[in-house]
PDB file of N, CA and C in Angstrom:
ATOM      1  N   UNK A   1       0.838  -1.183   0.000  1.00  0.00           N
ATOM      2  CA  UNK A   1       0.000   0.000   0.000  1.00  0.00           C
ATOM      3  C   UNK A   1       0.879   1.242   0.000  1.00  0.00           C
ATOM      4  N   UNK A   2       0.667   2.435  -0.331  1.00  0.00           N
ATOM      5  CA  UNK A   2       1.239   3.475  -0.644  1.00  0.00           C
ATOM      6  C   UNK A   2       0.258   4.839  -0.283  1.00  0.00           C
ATOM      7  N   UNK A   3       0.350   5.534  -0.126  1.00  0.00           N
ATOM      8  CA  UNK A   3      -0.323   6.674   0.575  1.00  0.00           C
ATOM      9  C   UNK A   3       0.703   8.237  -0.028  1.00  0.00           C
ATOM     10  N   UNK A   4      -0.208   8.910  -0.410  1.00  0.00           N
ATOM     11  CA  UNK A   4       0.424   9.943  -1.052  1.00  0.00           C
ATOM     12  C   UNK A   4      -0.951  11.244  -0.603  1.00  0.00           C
ATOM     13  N   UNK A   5       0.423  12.059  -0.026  1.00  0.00           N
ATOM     14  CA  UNK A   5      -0.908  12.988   0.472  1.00  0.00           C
ATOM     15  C   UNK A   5      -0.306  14.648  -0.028  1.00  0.00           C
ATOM     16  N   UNK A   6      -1.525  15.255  -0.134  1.00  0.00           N
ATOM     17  CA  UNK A   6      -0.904  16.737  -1.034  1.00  0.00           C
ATOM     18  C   UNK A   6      -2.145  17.638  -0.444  1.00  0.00           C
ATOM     19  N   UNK A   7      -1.932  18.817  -0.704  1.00  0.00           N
ATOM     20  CA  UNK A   7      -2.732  19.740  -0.233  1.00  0.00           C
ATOM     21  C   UNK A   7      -2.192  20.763   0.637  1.00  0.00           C
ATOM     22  N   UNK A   8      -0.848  20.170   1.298  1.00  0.00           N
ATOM     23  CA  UNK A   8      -0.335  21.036   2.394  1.00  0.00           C
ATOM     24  C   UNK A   8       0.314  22.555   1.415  1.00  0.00           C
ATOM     25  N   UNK A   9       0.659  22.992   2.422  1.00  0.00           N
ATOM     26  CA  UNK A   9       1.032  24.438   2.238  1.00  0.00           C
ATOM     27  C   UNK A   9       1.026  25.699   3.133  1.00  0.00           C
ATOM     28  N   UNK A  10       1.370  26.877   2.637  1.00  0.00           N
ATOM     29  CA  UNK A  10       1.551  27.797   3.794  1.00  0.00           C
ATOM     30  C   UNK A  10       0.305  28.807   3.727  1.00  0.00           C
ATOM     31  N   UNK A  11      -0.210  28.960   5.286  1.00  0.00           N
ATOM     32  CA  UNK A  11      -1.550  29.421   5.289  1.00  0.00           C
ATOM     33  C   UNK A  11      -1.854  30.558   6.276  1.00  0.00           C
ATOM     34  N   UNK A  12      -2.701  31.426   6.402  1.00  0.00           N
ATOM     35  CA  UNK A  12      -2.566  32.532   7.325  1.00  0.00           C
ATOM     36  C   UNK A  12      -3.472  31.578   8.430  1.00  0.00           C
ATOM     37  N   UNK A  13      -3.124  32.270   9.837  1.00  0.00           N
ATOM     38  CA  UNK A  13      -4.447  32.272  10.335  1.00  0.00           C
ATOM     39  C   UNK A  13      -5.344  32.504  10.002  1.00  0.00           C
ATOM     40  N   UNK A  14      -6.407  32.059  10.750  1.00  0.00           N
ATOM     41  CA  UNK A  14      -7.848  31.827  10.443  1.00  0.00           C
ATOM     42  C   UNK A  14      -8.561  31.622   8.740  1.00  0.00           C
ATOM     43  N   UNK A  15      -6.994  30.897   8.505  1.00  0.00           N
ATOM     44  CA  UNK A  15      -7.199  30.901   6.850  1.00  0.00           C
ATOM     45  C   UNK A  15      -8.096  28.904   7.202  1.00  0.00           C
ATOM     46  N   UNK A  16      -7.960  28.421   5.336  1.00  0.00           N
ATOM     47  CA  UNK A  16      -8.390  27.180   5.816  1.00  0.00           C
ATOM     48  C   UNK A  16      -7.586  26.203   4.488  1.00  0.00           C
ATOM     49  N   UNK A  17      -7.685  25.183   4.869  1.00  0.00           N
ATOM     50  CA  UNK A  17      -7.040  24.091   3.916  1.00  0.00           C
ATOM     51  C   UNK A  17      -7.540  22.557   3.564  1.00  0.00           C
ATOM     52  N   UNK A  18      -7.158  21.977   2.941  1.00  0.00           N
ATOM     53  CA  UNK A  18      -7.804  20.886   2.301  1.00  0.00           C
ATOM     54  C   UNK A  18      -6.865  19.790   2.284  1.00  0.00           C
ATOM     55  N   UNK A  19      -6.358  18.659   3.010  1.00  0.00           N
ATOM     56  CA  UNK A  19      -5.109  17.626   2.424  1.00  0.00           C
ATOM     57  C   UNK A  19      -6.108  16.821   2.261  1.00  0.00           C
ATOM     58  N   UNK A  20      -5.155  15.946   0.965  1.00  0.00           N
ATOM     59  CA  UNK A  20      -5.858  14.620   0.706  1.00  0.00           C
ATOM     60  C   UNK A  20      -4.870  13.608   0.897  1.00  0.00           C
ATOM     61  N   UNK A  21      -5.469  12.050   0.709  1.00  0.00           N
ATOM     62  CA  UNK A  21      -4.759  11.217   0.536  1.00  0.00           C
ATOM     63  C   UNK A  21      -4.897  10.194   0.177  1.00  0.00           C
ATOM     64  N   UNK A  22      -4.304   9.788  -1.064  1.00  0.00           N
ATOM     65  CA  UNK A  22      -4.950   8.660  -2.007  1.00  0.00           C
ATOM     66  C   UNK A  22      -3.944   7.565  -1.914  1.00  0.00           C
ATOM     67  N   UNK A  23      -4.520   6.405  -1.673  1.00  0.00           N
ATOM     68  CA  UNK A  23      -4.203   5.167  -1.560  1.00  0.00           C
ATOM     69  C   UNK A  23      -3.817   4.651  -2.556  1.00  0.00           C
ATOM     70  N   UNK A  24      -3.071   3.530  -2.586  1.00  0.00           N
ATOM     71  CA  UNK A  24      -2.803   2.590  -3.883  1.00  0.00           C
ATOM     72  C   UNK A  24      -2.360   1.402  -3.241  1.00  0.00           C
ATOM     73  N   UNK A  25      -2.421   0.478  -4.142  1.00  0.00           N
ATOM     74  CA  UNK A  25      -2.374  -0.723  -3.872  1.00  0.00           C
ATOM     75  C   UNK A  25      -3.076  -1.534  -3.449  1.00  0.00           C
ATOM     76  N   UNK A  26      -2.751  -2.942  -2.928  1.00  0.00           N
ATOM     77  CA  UNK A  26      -4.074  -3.613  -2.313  1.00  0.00           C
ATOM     78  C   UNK A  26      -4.768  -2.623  -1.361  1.00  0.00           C
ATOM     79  N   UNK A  27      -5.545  -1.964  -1.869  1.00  0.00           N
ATOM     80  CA  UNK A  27      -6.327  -1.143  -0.761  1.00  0.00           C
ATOM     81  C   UNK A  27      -7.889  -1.721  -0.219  1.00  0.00           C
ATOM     82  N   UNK A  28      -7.768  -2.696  -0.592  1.00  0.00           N
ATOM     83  CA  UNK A  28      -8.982  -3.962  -0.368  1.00  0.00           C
ATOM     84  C   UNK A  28      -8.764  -4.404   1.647  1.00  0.00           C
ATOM     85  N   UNK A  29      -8.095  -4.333   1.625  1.00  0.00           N
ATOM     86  CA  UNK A  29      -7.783  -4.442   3.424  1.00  0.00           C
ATOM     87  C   UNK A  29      -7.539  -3.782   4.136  1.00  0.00           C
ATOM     88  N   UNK A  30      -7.603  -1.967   3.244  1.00  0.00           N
ATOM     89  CA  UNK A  30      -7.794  -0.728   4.265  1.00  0.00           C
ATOM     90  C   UNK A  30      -8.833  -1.084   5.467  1.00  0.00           C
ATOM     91  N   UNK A  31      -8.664  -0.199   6.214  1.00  0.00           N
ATOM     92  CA  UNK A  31      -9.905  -0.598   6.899  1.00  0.00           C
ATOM     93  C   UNK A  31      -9.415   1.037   7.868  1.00  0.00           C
ATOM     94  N   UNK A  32      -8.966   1.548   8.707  1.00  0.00           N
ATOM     95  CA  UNK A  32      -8.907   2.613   9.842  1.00  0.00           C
ATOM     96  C   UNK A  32      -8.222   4.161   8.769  1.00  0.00           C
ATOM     97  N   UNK A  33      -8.756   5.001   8.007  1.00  0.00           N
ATOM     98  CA  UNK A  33      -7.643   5.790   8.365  1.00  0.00           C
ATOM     99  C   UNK A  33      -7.270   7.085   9.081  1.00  0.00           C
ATOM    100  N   UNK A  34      -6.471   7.940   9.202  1.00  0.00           N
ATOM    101  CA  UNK A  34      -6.269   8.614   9.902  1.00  0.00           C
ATOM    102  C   UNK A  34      -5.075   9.735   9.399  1.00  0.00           C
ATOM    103  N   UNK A  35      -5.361  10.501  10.278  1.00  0.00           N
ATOM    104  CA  UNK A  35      -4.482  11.992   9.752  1.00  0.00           C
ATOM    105  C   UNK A  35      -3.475  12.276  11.514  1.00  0.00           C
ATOM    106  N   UNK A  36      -2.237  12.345  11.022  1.00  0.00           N
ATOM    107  CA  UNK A  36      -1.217  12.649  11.921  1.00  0.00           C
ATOM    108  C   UNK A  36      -0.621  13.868  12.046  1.00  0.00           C
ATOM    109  N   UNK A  37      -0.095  14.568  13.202  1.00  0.00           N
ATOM    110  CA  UNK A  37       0.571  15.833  12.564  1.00  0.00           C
ATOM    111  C   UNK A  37       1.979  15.423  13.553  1.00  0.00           C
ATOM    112  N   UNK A  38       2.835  16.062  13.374  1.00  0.00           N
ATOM    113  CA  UNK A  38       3.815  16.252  14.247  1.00  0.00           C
ATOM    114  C   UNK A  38       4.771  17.893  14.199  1.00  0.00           C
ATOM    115  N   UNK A  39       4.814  18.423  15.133  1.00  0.00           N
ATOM    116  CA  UNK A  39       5.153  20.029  15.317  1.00  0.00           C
ATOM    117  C   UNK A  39       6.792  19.953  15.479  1.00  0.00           C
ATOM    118  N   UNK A  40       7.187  20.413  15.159  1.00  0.00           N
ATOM    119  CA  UNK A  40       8.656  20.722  15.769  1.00  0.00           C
ATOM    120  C   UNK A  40       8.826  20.191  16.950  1.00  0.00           C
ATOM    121  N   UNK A  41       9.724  19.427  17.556  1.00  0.00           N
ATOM    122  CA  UNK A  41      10.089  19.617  18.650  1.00  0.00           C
ATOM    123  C   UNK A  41       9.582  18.488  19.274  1.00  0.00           C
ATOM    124  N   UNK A  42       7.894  18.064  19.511  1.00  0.00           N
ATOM    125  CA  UNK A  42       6.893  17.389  19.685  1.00  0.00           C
ATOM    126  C   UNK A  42       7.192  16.018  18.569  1.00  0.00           C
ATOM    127  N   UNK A  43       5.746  15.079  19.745  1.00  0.00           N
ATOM    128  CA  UNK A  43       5.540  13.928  19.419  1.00  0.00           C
ATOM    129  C   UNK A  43       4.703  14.025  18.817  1.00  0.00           C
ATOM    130  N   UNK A  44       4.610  12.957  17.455  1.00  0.00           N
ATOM    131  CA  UNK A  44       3.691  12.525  16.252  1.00  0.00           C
ATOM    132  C   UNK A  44       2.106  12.541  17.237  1.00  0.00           C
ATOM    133  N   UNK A  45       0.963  13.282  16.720  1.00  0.00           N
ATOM    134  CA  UNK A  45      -0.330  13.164  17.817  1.00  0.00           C
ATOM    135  C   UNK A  45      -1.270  12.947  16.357  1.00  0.00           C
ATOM    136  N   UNK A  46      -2.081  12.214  16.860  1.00  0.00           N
ATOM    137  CA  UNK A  46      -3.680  12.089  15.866  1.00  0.00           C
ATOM    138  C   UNK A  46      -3.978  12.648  16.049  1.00  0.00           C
ATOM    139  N   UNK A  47      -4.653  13.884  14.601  1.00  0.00           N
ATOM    140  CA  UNK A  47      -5.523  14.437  14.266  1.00  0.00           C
ATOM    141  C   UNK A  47      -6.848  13.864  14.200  1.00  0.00           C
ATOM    142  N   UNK A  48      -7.334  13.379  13.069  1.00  0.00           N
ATOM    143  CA  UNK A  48      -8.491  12.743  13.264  1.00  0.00           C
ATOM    144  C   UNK A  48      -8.630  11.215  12.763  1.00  0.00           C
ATOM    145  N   UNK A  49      -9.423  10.229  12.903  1.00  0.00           N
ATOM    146  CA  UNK A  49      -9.719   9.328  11.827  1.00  0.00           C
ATOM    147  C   UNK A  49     -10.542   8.556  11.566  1.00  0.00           C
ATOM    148  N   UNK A  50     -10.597   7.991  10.599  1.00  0.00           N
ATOM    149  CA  UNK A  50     -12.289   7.618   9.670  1.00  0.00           C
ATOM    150  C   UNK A  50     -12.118   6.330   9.764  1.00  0.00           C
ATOM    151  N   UNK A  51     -13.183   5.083  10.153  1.00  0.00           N
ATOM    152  CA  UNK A  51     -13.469   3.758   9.894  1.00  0.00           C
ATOM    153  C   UNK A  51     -13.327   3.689   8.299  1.00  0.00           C
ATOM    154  N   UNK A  52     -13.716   2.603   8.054  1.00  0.00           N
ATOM    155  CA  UNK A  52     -14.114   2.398   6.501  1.00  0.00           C
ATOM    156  C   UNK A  52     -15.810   2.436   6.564  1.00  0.00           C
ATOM    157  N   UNK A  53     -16.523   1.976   7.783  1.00  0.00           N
ATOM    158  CA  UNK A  53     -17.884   2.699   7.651  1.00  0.00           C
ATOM    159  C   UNK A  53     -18.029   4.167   8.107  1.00  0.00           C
ATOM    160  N   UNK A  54     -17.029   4.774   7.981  1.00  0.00           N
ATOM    161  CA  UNK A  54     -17.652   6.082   8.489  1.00  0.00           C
ATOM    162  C   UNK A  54     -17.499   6.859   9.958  1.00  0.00           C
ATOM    163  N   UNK A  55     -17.183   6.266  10.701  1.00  0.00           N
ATOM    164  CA  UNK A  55     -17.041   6.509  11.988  1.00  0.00           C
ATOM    165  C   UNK A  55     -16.038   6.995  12.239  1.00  0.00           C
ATOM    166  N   UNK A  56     -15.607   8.494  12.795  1.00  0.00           N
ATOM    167  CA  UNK A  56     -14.962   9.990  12.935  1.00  0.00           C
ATOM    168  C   UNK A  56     -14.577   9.632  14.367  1.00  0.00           C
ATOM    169  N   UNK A  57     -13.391   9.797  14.668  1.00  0.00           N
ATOM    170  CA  UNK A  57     -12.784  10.269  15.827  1.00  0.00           C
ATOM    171  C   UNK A  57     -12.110  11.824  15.628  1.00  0.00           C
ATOM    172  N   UNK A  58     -11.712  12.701  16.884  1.00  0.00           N
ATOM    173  CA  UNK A  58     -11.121  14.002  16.307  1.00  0.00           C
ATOM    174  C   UNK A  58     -10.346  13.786  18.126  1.00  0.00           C
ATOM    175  N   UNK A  59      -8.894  14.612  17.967  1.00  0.00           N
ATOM    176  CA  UNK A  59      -8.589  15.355  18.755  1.00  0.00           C
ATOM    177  C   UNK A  59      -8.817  16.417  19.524  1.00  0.00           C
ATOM    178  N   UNK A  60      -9.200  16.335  20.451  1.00  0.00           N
ATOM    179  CA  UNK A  60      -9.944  17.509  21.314  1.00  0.00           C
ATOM    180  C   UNK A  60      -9.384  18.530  20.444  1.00  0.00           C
ATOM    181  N   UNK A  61      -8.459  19.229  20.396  1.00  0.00           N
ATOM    182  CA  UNK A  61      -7.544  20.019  19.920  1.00  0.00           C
ATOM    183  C   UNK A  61      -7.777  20.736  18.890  1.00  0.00           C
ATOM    184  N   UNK A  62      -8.741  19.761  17.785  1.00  0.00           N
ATOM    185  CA  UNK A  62      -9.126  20.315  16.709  1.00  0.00           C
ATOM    186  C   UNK A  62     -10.564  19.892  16.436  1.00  0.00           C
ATOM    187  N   UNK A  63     -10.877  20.116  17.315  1.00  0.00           N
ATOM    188  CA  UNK A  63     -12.695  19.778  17.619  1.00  0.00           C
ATOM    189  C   UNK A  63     -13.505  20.860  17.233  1.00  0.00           C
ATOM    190  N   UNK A  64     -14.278  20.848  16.072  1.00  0.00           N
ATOM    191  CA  UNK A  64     -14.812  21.627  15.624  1.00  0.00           C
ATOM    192  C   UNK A  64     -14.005  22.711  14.348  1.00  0.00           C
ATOM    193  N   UNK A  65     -13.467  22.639  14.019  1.00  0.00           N
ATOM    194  CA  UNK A  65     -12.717  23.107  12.951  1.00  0.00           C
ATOM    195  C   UNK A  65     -12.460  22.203  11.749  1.00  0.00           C
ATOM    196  N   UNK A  66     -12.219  20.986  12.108  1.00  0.00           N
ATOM    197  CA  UNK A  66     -11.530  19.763  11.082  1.00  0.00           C
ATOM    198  C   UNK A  66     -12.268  18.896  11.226  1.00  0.00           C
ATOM    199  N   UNK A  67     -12.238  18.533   9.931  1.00  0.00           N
ATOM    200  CA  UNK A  67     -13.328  17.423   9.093  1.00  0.00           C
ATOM    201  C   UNK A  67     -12.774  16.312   8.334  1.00  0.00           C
ATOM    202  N   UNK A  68     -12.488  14.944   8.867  1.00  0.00           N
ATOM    203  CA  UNK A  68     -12.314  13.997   8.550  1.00  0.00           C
ATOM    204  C   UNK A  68     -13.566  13.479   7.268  1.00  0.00           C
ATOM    205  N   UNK A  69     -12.913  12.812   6.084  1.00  0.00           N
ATOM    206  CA  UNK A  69     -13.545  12.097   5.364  1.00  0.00           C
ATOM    207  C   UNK A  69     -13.018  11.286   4.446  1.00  0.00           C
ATOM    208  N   UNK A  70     -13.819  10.547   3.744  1.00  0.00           N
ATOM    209  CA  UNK A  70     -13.388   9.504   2.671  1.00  0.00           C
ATOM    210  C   UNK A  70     -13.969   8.728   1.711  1.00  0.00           C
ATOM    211  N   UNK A  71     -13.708   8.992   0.898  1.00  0.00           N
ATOM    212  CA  UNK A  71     -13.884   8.374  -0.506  1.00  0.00           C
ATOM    213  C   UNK A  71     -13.703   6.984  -0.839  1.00  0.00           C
ATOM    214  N   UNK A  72     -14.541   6.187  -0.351  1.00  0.00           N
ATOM    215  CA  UNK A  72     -14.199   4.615  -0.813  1.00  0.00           C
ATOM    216  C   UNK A  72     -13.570   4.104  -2.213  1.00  0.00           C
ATOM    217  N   UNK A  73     -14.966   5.056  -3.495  1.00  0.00           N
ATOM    218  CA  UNK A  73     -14.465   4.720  -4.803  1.00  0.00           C
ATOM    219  C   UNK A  73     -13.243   5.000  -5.174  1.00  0.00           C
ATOM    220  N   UNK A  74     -12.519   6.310  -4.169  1.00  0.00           N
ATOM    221  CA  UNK A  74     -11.400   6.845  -5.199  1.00  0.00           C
ATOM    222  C   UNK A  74     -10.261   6.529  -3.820  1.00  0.00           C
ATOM    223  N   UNK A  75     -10.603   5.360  -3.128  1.00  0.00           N
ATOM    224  CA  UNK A  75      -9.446   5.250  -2.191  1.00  0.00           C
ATOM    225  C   UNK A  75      -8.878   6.427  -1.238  1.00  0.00           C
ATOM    226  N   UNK A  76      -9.368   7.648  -0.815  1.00  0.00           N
ATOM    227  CA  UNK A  76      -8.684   8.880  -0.395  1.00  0.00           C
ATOM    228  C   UNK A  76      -9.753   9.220   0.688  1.00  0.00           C
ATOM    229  N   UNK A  77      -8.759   9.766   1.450  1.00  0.00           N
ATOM    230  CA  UNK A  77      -9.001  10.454   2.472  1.00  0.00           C
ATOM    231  C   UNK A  77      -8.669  11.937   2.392  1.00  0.00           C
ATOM    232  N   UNK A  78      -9.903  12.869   3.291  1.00  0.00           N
ATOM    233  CA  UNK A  78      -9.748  14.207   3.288  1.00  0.00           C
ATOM    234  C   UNK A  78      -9.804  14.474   4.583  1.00  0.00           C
ATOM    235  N   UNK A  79      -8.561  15.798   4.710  1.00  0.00           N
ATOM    236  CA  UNK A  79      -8.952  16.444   5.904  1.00  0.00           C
ATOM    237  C   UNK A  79      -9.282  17.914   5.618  1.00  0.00           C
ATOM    238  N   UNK A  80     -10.425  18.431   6.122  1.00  0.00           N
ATOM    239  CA  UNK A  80     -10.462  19.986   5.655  1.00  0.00           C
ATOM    240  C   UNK A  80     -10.379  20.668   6.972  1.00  0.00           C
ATOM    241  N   UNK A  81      -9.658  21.686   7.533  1.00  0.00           N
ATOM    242  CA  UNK A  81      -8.929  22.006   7.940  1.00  0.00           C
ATOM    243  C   UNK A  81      -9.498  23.662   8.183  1.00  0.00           C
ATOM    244  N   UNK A  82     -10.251  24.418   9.071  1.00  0.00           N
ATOM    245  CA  UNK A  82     -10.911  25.286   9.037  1.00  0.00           C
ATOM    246  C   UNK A  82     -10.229  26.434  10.153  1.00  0.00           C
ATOM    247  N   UNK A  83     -10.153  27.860   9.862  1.00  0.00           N
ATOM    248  CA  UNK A  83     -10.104  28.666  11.534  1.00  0.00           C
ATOM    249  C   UNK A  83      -8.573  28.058  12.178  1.00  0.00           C
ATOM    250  N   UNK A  84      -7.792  27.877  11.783  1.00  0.00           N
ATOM    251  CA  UNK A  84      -6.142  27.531  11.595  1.00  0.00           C
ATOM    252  C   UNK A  84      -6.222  28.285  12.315  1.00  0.00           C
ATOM    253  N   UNK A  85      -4.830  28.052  13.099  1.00  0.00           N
ATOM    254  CA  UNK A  85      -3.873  28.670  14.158  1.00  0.00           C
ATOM    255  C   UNK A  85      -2.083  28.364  13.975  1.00  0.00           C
ATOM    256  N   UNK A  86      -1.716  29.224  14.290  1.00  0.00           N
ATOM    257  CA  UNK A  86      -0.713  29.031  14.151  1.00  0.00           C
ATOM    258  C   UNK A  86       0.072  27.770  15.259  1.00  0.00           C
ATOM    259  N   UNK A  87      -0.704  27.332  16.250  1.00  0.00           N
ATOM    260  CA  UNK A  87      -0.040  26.233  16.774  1.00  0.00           C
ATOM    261  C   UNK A  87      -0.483  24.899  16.128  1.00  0.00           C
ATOM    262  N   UNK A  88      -1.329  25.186  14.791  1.00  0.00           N
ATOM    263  CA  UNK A  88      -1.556  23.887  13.760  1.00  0.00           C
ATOM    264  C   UNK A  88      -0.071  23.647  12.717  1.00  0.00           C
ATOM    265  N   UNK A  89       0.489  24.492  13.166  1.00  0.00           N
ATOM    266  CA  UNK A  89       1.896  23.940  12.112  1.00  0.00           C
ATOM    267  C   UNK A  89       2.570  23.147  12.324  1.00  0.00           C
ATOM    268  N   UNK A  90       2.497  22.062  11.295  1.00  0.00           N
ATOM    269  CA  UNK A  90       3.296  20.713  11.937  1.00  0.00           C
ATOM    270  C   UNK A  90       3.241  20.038  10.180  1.00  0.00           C
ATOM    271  N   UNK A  91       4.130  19.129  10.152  1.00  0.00           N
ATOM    272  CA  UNK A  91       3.456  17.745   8.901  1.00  0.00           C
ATOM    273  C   UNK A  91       2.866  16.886   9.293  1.00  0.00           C
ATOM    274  N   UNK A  92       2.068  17.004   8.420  1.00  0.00           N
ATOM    275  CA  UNK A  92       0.728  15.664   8.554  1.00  0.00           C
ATOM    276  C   UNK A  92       1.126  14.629   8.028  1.00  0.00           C
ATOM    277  N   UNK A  93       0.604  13.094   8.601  1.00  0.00           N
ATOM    278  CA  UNK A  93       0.195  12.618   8.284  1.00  0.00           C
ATOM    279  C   UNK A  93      -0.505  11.856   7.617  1.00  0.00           C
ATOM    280  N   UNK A  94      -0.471  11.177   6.786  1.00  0.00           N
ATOM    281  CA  UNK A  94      -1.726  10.146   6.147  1.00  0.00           C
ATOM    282  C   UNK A  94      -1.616   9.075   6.971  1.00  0.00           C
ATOM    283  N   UNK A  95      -2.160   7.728   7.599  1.00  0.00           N
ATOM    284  CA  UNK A  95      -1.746   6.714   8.394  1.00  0.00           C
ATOM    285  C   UNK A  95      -2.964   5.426   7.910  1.00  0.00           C
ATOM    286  N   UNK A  96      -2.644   4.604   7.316  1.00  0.00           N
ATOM    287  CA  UNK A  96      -3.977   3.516   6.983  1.00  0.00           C
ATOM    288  C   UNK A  96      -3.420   2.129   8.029  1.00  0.00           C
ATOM    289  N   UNK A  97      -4.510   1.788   8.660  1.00  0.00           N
ATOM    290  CA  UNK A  97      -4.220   0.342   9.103  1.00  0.00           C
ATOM    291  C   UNK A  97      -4.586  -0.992   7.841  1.00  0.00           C
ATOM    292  N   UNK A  98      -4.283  -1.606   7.798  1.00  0.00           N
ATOM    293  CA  UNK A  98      -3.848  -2.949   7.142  1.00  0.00           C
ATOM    294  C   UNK A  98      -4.688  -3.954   7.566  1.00  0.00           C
ATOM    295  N   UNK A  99      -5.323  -4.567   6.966  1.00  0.00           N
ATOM    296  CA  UNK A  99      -5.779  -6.140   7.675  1.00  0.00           C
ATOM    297  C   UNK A  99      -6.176  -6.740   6.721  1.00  0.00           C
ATOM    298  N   UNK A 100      -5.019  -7.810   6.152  1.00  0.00           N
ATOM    299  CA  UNK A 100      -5.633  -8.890   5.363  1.00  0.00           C
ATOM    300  C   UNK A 100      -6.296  -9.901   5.682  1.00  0.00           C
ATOM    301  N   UNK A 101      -6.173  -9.818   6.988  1.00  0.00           N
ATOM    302  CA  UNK A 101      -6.585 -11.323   7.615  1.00  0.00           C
ATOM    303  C   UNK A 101      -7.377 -11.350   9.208  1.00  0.00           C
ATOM    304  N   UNK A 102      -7.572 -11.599  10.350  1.00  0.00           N
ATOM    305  CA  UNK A 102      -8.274 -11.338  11.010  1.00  0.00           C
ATOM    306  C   UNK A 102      -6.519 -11.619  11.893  1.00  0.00           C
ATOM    307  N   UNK A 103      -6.418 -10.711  13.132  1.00  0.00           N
ATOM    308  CA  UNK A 103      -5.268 -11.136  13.744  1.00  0.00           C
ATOM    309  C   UNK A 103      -3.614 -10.772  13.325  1.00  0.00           C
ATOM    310  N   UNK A 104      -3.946  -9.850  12.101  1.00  0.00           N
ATOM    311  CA  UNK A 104      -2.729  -9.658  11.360  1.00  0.00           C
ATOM    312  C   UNK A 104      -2.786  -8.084  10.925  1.00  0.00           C
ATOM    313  N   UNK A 105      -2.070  -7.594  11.454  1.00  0.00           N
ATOM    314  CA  UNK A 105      -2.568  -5.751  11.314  1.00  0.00           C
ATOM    315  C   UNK A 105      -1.157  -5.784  11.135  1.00  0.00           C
ATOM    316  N   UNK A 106      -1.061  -4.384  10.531  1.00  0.00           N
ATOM    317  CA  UNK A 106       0.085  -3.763   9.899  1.00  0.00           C
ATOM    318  C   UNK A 106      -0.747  -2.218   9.885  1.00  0.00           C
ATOM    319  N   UNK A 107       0.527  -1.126   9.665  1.00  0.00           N
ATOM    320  CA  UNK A 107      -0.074   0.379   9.278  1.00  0.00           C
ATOM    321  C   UNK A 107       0.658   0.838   8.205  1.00  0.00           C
ATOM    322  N   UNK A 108      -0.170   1.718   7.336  1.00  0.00           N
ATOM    323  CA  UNK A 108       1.174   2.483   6.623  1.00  0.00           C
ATOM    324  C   UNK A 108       0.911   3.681   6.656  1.00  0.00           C
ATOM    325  N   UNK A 109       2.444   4.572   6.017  1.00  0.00           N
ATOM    326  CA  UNK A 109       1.972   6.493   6.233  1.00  0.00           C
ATOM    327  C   UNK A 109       2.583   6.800   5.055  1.00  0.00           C
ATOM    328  N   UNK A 110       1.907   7.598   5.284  1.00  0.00           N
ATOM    329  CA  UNK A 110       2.660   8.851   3.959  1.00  0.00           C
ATOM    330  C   UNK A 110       3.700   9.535   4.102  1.00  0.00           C
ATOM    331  N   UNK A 111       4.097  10.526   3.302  1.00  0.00           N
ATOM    332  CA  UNK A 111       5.248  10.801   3.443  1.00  0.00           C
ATOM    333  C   UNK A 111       5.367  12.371   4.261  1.00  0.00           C
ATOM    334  N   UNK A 112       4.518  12.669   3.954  1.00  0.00           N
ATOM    335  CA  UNK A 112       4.077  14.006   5.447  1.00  0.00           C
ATOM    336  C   UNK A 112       4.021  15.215   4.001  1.00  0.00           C
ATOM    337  N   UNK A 113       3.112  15.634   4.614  1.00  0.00           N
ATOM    338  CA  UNK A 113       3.036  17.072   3.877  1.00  0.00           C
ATOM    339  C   UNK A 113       3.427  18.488   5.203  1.00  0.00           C
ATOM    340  N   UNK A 114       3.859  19.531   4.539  1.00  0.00           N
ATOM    341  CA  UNK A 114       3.889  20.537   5.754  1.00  0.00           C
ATOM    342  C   UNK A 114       2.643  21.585   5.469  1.00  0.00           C
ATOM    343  N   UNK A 115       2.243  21.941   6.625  1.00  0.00           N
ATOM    344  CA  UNK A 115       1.466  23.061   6.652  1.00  0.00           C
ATOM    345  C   UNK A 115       1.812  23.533   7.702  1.00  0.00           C
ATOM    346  N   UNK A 116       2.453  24.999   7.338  1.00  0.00           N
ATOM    347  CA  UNK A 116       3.132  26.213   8.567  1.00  0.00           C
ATOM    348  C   UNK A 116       1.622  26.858   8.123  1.00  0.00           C
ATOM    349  N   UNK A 117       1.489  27.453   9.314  1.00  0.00           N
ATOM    350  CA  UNK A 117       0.321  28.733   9.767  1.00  0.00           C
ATOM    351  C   UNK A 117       1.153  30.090  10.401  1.00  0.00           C
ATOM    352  N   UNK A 118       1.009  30.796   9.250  1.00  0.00           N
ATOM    353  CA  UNK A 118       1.633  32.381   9.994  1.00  0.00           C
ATOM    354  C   UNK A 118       0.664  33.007  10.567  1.00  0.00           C
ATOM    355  N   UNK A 119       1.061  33.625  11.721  1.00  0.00           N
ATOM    356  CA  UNK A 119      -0.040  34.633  12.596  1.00  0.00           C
ATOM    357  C   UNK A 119       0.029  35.975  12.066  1.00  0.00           C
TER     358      UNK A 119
END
């Protein structure tokens, strides 16, 4: 599996943004995904993430601003990204869990996109 995510970039406060992230490969045993950020300095933290039915978790942190979603047909995940702050600057994440089999998990990530937020 392969994960390729784009959208990042440099954004004002209270500006807003869009990453995606499109899957490839056996993506038949996706099943969890999820959006990561990590800040300077700091540890890798979940942003948000989507079941394959649908089901949204979010980080307190970005509760109410950011919108987890996903595209089954086209393999991709979106995060839209609203009312930014400048302590949202970090690279994201793409993160898919794996399961070909029942008992056998694996994850994969992307390669990080950056999004700095100037105040």
């Amino acid at each position: 599996v392969q994960l390729v995510e784009s959208g990042g970039g440099l954004v004002q406060a209270g500006g807003s943004l869009r990453l995606s992230c499109a899957a490839s490969g056996d993506t038949s045993c996706i099943t969890t995904m999820g959006w990561y950020r990590q800040a300077p300095g700091k540890e890798r933290e979940l942003v948000a993430s989507i079941t394959s039915g649908g089901n949204t978790n979010y980080a307190e942190s970005v509760w109410g601003r950011v919108t987890i979603s996903r595209d089954n047909t086209k393999n991709t995940v979106y995060l839209q990204m609203n009312s930014l702050k400048p302590e949202d600057t970090a690279v994201y994440y793409c993160n898919a869990d794996f399961i070909p089999r029942p008992g056998l998990t694996s994850e994969y990530w992307g390669q990080g996109t950056q999004v700095p937020v100037s105040s």
